[in-house]
C-alpha atoms as a PDB file:
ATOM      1  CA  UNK A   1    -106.436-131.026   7.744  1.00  0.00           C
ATOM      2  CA  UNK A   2    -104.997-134.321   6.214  1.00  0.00           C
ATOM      3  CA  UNK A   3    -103.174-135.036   3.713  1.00  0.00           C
ATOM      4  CA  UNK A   4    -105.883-137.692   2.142  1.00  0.00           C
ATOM      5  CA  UNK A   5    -108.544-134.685   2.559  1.00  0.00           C
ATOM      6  CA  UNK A   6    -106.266-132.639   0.059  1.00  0.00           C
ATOM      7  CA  UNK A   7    -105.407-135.812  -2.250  1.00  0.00           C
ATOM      8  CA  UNK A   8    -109.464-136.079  -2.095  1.00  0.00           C
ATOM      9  CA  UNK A   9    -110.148-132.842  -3.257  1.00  0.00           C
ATOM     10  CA  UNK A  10    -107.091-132.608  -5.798  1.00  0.00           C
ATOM     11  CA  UNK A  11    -109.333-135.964  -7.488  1.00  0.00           C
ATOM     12  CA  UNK A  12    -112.647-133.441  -6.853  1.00  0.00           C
ATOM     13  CA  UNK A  13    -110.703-131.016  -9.844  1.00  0.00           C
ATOM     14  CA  UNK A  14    -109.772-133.343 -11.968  1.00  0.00           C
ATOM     15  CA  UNK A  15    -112.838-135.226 -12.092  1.00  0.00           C
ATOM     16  CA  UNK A  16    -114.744-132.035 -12.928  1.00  0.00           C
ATOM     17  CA  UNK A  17    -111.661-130.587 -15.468  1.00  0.00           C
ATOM     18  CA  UNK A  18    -114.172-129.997 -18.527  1.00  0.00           C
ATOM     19  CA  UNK A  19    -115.719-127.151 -16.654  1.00  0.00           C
ATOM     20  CA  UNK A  20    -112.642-125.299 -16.336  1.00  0.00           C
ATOM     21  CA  UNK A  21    -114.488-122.417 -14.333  1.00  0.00           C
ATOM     22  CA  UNK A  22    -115.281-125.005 -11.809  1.00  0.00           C
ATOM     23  CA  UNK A  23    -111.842-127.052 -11.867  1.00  0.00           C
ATOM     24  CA  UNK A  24    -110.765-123.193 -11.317  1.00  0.00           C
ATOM     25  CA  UNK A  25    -112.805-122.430  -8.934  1.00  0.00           C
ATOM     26  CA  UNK A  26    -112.290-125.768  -6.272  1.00  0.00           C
ATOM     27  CA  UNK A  27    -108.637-125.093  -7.089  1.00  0.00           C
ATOM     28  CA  UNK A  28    -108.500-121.852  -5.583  1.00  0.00           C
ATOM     29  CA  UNK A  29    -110.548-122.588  -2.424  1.00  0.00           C
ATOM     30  CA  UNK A  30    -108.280-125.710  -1.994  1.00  0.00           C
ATOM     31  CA  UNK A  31    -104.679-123.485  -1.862  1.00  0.00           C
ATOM     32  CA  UNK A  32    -106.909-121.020   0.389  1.00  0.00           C
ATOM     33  CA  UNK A  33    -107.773-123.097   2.988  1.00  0.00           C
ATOM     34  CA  UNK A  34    -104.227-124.821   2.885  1.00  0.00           C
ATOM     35  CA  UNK A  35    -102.629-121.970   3.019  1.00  0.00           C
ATOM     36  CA  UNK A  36    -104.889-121.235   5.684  1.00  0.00           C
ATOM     37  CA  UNK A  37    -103.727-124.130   7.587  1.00  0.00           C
ATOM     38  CA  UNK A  38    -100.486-123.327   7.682  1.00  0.00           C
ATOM     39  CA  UNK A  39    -101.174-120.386   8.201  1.00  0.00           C
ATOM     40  CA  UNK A  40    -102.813-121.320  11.622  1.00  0.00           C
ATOM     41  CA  UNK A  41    -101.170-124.242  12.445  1.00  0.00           C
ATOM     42  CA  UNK A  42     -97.519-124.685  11.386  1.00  0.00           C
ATOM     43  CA  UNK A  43     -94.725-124.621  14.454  1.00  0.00           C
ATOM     44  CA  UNK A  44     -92.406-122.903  11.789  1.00  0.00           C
ATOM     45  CA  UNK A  45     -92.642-119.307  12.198  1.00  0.00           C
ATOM     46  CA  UNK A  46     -91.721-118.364   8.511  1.00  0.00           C
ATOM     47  CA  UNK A  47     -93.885-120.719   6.917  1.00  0.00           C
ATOM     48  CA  UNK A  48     -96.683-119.105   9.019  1.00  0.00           C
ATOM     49  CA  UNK A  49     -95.716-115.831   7.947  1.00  0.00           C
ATOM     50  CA  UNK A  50     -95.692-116.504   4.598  1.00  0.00           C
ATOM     51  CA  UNK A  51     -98.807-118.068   4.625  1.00  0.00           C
ATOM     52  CA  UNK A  52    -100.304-114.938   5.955  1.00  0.00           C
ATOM     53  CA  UNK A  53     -98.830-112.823   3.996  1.00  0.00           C
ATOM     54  CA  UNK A  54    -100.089-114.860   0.668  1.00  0.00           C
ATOM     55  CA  UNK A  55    -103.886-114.944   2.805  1.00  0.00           C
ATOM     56  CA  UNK A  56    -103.562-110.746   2.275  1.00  0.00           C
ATOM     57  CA  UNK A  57    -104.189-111.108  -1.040  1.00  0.00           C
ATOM     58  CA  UNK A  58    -107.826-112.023  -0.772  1.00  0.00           C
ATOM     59  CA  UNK A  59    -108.148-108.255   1.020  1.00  0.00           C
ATOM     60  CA  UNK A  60    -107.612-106.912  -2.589  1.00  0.00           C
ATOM     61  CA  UNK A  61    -111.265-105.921  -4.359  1.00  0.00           C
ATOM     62  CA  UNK A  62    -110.805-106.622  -8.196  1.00  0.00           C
ATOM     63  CA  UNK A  63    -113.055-108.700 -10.267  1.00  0.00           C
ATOM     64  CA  UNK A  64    -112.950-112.515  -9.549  1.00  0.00           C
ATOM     65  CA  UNK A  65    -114.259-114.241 -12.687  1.00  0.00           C
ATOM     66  CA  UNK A  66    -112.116-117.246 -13.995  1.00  0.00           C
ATOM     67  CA  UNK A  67    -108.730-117.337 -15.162  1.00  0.00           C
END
């Protein structure tokens, strides 16, 4: 993942910010899959534990409806 894929999709929410459900909604997959990346992919072992410890959270079953 680059950094000018996550500038990209950063513009992707705020081009679409009067449909705050959707603006929501690309915002939350974005911090996903970089967490995600880091996650996977970072040499520093405590950034990639944090990052999996934050990914847990999507484990949790509660109603996912906009913020």
């Amino acid at each position: 993942m680059k950094v000018s894929h996550v500038q990209q999709r950063v513009q992707a929410i705020a081009d679409v910010v009067a449909d705050y459900e959707r603006a929501h909604g690309l915002e939350d997959d974005l911090f996903t899959d970089v967490i995600t990346e880091i996650a996977n992919t970072s040499t520093d072992p405590r950034a990639r534990a944090l990052a999996g410890a934050a990914l847990k959270s999507q484990a949790i079953d509660f109603q996912r409806l906009a913020a």
